[in-house]
N, C-alpha and C. Protein backbone atom coordinates (compact mmCIF):
# COMPACT_ATOMS: atom_id res chain seq x y z
N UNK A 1 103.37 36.81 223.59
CA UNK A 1 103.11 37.25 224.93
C UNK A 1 103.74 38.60 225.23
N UNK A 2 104.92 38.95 224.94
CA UNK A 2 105.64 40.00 225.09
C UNK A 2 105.60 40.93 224.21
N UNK A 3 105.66 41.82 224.02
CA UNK A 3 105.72 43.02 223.10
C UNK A 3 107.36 43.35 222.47
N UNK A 4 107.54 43.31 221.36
CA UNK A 4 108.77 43.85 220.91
C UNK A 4 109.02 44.91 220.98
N UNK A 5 110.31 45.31 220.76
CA UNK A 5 110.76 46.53 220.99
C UNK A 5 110.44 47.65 220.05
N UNK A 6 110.00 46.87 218.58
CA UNK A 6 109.54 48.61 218.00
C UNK A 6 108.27 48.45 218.28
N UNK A 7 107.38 47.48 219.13
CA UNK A 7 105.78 47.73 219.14
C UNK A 7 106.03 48.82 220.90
N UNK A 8 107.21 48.58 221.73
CA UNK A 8 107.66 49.68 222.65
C UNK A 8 107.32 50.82 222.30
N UNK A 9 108.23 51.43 221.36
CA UNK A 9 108.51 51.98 221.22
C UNK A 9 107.41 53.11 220.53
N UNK A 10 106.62 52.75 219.96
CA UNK A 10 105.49 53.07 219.31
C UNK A 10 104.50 53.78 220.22
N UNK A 11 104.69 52.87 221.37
CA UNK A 11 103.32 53.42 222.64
C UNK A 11 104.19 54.40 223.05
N UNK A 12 105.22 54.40 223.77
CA UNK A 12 106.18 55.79 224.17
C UNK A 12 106.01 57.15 223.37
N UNK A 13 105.96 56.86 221.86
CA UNK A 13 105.98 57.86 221.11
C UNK A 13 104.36 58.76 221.25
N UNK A 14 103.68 57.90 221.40
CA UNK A 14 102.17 58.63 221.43
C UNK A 14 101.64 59.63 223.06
N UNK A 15 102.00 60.95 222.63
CA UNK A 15 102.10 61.63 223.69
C UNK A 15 100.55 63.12 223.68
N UNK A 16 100.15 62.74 224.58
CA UNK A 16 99.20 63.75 224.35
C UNK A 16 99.42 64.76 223.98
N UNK A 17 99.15 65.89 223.09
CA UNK A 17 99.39 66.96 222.89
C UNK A 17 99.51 67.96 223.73
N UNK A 18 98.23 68.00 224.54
CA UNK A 18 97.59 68.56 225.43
C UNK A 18 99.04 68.98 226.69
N UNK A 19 99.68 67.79 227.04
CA UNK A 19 100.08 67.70 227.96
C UNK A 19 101.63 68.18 227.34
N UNK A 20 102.23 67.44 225.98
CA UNK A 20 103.07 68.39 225.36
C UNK A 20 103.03 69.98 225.06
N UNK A 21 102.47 70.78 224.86
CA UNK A 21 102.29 71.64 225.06
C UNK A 21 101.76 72.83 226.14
N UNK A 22 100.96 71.89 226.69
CA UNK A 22 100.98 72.63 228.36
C UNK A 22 102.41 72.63 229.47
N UNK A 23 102.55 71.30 228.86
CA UNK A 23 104.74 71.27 229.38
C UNK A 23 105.82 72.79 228.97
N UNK A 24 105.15 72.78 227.85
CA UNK A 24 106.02 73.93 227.17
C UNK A 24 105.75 75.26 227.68
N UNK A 25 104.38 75.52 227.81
CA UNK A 25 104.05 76.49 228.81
C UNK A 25 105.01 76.60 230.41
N UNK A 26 104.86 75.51 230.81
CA UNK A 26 105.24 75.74 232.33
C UNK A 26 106.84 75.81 231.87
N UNK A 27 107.33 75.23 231.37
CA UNK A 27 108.90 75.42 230.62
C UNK A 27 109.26 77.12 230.97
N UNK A 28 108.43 77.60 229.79
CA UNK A 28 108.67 78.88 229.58
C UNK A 28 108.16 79.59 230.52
N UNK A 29 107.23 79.38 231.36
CA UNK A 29 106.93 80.14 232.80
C UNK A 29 107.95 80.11 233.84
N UNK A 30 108.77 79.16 234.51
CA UNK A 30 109.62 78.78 234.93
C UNK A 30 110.68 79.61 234.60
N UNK A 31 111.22 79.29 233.68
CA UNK A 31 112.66 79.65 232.57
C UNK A 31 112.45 81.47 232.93
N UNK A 32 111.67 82.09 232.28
CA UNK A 32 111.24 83.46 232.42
C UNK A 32 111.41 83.53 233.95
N UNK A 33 110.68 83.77 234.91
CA UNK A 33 110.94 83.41 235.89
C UNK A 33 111.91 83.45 237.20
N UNK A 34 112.92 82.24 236.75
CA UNK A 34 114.30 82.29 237.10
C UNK A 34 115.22 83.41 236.55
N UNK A 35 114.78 83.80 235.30
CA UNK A 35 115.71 84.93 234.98
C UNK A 35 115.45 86.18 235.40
N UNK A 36 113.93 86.14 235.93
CA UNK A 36 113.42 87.60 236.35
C UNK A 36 114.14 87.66 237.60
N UNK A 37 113.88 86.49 238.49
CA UNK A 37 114.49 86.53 240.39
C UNK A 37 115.62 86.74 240.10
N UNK A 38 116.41 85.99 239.02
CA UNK A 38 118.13 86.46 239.03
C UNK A 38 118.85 88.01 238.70
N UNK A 39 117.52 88.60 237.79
CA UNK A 39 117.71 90.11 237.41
C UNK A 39 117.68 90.46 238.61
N UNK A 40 116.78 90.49 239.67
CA UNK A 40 116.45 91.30 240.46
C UNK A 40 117.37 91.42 241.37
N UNK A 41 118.15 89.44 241.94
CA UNK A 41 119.17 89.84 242.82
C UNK A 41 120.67 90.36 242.35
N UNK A 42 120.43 90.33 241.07
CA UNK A 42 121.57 91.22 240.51
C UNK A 42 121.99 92.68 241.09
N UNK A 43 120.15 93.15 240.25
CA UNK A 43 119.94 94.68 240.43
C UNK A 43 120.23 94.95 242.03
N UNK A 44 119.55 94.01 242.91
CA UNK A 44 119.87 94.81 244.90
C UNK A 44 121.40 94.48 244.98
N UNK A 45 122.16 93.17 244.01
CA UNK A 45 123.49 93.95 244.87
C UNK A 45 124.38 94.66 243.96
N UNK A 46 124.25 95.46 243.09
CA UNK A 46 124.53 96.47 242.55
C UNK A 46 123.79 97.67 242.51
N UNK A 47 122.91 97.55 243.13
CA UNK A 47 122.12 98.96 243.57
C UNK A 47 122.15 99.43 242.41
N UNK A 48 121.56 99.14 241.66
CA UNK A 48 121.05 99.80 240.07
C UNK A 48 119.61 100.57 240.39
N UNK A 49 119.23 101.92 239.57
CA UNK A 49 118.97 102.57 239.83
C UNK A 49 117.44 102.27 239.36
N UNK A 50 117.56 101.69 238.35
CA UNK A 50 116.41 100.95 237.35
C UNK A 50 116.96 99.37 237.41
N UNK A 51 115.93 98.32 237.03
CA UNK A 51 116.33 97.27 236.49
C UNK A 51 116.77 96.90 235.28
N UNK A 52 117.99 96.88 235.01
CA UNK A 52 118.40 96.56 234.21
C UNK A 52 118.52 95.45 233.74
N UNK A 53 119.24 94.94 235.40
CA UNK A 53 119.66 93.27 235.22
C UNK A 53 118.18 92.43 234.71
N UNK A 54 117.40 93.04 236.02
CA UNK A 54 115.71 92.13 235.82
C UNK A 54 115.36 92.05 233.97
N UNK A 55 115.37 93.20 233.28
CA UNK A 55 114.63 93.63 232.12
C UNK A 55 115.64 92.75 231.08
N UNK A 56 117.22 92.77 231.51
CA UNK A 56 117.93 91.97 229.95
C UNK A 56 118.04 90.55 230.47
N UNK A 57 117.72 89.74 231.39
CA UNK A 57 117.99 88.90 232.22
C UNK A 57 116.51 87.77 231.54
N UNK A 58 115.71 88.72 231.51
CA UNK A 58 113.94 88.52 231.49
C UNK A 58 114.13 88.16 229.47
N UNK A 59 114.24 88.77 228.94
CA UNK A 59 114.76 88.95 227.73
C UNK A 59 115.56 87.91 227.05
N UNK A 60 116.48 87.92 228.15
CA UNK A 60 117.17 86.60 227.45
C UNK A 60 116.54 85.46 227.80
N UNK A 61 116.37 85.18 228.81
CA UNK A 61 115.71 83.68 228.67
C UNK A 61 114.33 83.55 227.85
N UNK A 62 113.97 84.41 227.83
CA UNK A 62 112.89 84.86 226.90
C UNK A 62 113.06 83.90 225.39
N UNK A 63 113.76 84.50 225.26
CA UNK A 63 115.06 84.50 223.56
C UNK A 63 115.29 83.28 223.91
N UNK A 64 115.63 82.31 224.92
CA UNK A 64 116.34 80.71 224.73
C UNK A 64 115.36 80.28 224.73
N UNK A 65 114.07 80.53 225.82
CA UNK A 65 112.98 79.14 225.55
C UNK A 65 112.57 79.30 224.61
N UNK A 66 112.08 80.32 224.02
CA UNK A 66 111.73 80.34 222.87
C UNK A 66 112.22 79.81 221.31
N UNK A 67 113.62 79.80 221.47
CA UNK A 67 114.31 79.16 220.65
C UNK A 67 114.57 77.74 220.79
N UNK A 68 113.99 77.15 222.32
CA UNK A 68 113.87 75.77 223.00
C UNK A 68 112.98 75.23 222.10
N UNK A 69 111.53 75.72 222.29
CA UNK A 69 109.97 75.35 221.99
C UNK A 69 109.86 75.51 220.71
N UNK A 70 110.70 76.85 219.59
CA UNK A 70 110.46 76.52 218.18
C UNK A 70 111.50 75.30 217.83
N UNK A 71 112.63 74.91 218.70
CA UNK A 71 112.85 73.33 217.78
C UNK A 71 112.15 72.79 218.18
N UNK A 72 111.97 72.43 219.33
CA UNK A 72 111.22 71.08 219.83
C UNK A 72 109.83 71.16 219.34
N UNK A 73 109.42 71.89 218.53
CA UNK A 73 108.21 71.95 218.22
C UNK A 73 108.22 71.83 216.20
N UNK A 74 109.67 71.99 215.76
CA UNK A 74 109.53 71.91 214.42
C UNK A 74 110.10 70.36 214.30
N UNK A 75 110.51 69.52 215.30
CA UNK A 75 110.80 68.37 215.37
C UNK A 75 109.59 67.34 214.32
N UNK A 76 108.79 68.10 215.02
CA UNK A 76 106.94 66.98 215.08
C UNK A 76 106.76 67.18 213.73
């Protein structure tokens, strides 16, 4: 009547792709993102002349999700 725990565990594991990887998208849209708005309120309260903060801010998170999505993606 009941399902055991590795027949659980089995259905959990089966994840659409589609939706795994469209996750990873919005991940990295997000992530980018937050680091761009944080460059920027950097740059107005240091009155930087150019963006600096925005451009290495943008960059780095850049550099982490990306280093997020190639493990979680060499996992599979």
């Amino acid at each position: 009547m009941s399902k055991e725990p590795s027949e659980k565990k089995e259905t959990y594991k089966k994840v659409n792709p589609a939706m795994k990887y469209g996750g990873m998208g919005v991940q990295m849209g997000i992530t980018i993102g937050i680091g761009v708005w944080l460059g920027q309120k950097l740059d107005a309260y240091y009155s930087t002349t150019k963006p600096y903060f925005t451009v290495a801010l943008a960059l780095l998170f850049l550099i982490s999700v990306m280093y997020s999505i190639i493990r979680e993606v060499s996992k599979d």
